[in-house]
N, C-alpha and C. Protein backbone atom coordinates (compact mmCIF):
# COMPACT_ATOMS: atom_id res chain seq x y z
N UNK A 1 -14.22 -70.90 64.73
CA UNK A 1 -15.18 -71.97 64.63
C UNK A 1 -16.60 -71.45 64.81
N UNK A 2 -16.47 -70.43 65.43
CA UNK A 2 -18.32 -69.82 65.96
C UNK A 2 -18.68 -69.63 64.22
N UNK A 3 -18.00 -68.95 63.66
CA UNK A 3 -18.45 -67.98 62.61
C UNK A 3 -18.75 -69.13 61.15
N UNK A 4 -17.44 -70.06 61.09
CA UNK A 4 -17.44 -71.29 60.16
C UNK A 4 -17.95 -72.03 60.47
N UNK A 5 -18.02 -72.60 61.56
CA UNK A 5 -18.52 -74.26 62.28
C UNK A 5 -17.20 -75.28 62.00
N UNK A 6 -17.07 -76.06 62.77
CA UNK A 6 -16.14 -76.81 62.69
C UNK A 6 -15.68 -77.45 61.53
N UNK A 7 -16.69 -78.08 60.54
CA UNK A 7 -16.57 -79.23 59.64
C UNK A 7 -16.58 -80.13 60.07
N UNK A 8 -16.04 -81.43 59.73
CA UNK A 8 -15.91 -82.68 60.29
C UNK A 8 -14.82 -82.99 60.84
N UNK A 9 -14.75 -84.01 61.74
CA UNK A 9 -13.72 -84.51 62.32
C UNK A 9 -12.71 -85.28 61.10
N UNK A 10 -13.52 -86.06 61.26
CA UNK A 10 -12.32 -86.99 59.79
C UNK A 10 -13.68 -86.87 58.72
N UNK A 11 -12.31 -86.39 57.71
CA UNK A 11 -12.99 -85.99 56.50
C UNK A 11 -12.34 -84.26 55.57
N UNK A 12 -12.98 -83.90 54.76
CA UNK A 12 -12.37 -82.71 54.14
C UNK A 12 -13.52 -81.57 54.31
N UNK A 13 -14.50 -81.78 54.31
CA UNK A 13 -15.10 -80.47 55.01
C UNK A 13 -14.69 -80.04 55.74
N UNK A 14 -14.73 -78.26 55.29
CA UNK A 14 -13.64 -77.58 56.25
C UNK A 14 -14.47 -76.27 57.01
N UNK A 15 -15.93 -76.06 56.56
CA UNK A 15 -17.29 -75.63 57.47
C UNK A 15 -18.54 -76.10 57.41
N UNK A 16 -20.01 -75.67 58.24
CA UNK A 16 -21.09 -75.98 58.14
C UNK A 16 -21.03 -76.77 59.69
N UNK A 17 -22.24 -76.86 60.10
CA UNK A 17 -22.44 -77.76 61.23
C UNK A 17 -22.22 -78.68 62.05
N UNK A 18 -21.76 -78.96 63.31
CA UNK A 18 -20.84 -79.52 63.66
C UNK A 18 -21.10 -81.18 63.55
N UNK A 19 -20.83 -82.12 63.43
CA UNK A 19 -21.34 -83.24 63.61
C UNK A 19 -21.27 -83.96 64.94
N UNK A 20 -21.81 -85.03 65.55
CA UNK A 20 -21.79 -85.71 66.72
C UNK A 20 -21.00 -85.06 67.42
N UNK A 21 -19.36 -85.85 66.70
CA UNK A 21 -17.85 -85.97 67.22
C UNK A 21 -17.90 -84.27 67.81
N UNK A 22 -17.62 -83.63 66.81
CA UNK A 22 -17.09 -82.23 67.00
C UNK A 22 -17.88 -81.41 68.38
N UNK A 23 -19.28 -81.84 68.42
CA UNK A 23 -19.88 -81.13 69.08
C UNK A 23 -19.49 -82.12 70.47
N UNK A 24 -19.49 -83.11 70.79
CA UNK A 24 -19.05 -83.30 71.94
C UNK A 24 -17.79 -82.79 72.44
N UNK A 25 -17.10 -82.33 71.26
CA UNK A 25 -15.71 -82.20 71.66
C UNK A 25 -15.41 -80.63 72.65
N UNK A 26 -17.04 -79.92 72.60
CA UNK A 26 -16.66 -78.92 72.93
C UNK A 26 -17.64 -79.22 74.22
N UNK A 27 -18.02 -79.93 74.67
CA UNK A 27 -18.86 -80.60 76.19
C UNK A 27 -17.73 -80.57 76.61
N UNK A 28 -16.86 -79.82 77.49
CA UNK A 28 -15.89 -79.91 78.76
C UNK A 28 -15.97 -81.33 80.26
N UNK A 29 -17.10 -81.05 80.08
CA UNK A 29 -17.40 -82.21 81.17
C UNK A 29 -17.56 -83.33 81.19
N UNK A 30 -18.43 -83.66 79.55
CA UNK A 30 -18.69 -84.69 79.26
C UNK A 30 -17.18 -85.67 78.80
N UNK A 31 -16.61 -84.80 78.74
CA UNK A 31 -14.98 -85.02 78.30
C UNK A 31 -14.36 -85.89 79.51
N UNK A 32 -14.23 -85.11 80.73
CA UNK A 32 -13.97 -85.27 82.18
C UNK A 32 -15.00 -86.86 82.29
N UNK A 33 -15.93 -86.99 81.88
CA UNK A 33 -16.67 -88.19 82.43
C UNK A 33 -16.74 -89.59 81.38
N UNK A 34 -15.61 -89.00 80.37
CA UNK A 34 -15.67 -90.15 79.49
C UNK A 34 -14.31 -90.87 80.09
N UNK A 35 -13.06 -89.31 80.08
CA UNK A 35 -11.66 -90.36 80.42
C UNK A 35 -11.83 -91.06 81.90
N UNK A 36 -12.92 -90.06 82.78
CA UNK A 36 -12.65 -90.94 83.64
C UNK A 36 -13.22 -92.57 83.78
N UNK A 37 -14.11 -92.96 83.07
CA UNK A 37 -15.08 -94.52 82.61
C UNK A 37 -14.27 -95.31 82.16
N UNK A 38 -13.28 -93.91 80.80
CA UNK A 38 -12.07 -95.08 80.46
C UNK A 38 -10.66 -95.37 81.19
N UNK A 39 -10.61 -94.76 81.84
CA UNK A 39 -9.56 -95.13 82.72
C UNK A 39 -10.08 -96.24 83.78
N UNK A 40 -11.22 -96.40 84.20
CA UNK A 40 -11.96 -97.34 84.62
C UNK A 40 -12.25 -98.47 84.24
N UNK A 41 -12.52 -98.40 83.11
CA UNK A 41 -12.07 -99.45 82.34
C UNK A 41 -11.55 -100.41 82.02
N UNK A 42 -10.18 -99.71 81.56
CA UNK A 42 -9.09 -100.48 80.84
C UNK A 42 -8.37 -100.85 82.62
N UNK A 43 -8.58 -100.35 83.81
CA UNK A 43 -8.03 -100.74 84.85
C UNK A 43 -8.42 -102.12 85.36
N UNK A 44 -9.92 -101.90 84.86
CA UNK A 44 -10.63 -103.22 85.32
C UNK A 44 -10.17 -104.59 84.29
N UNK A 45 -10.08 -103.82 83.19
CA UNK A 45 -10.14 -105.27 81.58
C UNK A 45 -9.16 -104.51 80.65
N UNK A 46 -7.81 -104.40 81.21
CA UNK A 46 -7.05 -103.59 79.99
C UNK A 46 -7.26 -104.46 78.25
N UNK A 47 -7.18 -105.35 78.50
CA UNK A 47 -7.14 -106.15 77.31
C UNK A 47 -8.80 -105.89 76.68
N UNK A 48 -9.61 -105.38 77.70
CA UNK A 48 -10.93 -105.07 77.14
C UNK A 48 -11.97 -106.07 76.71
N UNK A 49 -11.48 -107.55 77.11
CA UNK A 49 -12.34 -108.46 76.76
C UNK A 49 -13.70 -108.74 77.08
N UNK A 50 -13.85 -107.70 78.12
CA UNK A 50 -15.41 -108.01 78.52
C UNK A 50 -16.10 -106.90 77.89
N UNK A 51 -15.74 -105.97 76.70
CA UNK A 51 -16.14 -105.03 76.04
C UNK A 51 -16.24 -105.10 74.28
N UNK A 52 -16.43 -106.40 73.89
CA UNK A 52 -16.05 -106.59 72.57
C UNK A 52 -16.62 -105.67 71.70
N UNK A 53 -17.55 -105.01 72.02
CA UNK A 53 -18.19 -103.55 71.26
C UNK A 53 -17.11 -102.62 70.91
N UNK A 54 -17.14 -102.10 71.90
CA UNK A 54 -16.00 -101.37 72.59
C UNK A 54 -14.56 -101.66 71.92
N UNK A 55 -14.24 -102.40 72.87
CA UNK A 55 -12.95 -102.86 71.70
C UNK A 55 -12.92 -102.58 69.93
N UNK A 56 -14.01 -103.53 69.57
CA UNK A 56 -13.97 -103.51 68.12
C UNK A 56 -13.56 -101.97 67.69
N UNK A 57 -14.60 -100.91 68.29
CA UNK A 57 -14.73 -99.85 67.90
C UNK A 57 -13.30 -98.70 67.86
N UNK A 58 -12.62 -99.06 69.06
CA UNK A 58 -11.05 -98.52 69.91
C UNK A 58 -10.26 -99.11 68.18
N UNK A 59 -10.26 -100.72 68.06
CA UNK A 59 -9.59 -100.86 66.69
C UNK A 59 -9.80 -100.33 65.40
N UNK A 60 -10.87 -100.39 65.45
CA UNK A 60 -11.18 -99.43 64.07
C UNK A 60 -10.84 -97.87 64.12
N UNK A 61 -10.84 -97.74 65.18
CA UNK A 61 -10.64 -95.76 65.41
C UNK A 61 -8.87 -96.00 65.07
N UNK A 62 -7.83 -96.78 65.64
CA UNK A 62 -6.58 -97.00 65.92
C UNK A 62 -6.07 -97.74 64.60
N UNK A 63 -7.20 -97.83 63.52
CA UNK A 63 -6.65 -98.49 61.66
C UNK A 63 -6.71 -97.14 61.24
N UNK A 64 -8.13 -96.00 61.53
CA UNK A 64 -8.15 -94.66 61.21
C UNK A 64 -6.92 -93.33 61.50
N UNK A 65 -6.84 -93.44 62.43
CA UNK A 65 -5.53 -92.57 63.07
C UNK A 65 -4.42 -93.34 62.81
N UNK A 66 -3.23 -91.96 62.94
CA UNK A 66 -2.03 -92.47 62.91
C UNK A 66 -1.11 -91.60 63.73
N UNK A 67 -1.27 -91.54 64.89
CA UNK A 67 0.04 -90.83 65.54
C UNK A 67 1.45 -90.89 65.56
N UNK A 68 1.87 -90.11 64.70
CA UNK A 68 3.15 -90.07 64.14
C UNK A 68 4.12 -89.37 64.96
C-alpha cells in the first residue's frame, strides 16, 4: 500500500491516494475511540432512535455491504 496507495474503499480503483475512509483506517487510535462511542452508544439507544443521522447512515452502509 506505501508504494500503490490504497485505492478506494468501495469502488474499483485499485491505486492512487487514499480517500477519507482508507486513511482513517490506518489512524489506530482513532479506531479505538470510534468503537469505543459506538459501543456507547448502541448501549445507551440500541435501537438508535435518538441518532436518526446516524442511524440513517449505519442503514445505508448495511444496503452497501454484505457479509456473507
Amino acid at each position: 500500500m506505501l508504494i500503490r496507495g490504497p485505492g478506494e474503499f468501495f469502488g474499483v480503483k485499485q491505486s492512487g491516494l487514499p480517500d477519507l475512509a482508507m486513511a482513517s483506517l490506518a489512524n489506530v487510535e482513532l479506531i479505538k475511540k470510534a468503537r469505543l462511542e459506538a459501543r456507547l452508544i448502541l448501549k445507551e439507544d440500541p435501537s438508535m432512535n435518538n441518532y436518526p443521522p446516524l442511524k440513517e447512515r449505519l442503514e445505508q452502509f448495511r444496503k452497501l455491504t454484505h457479509f456473507e
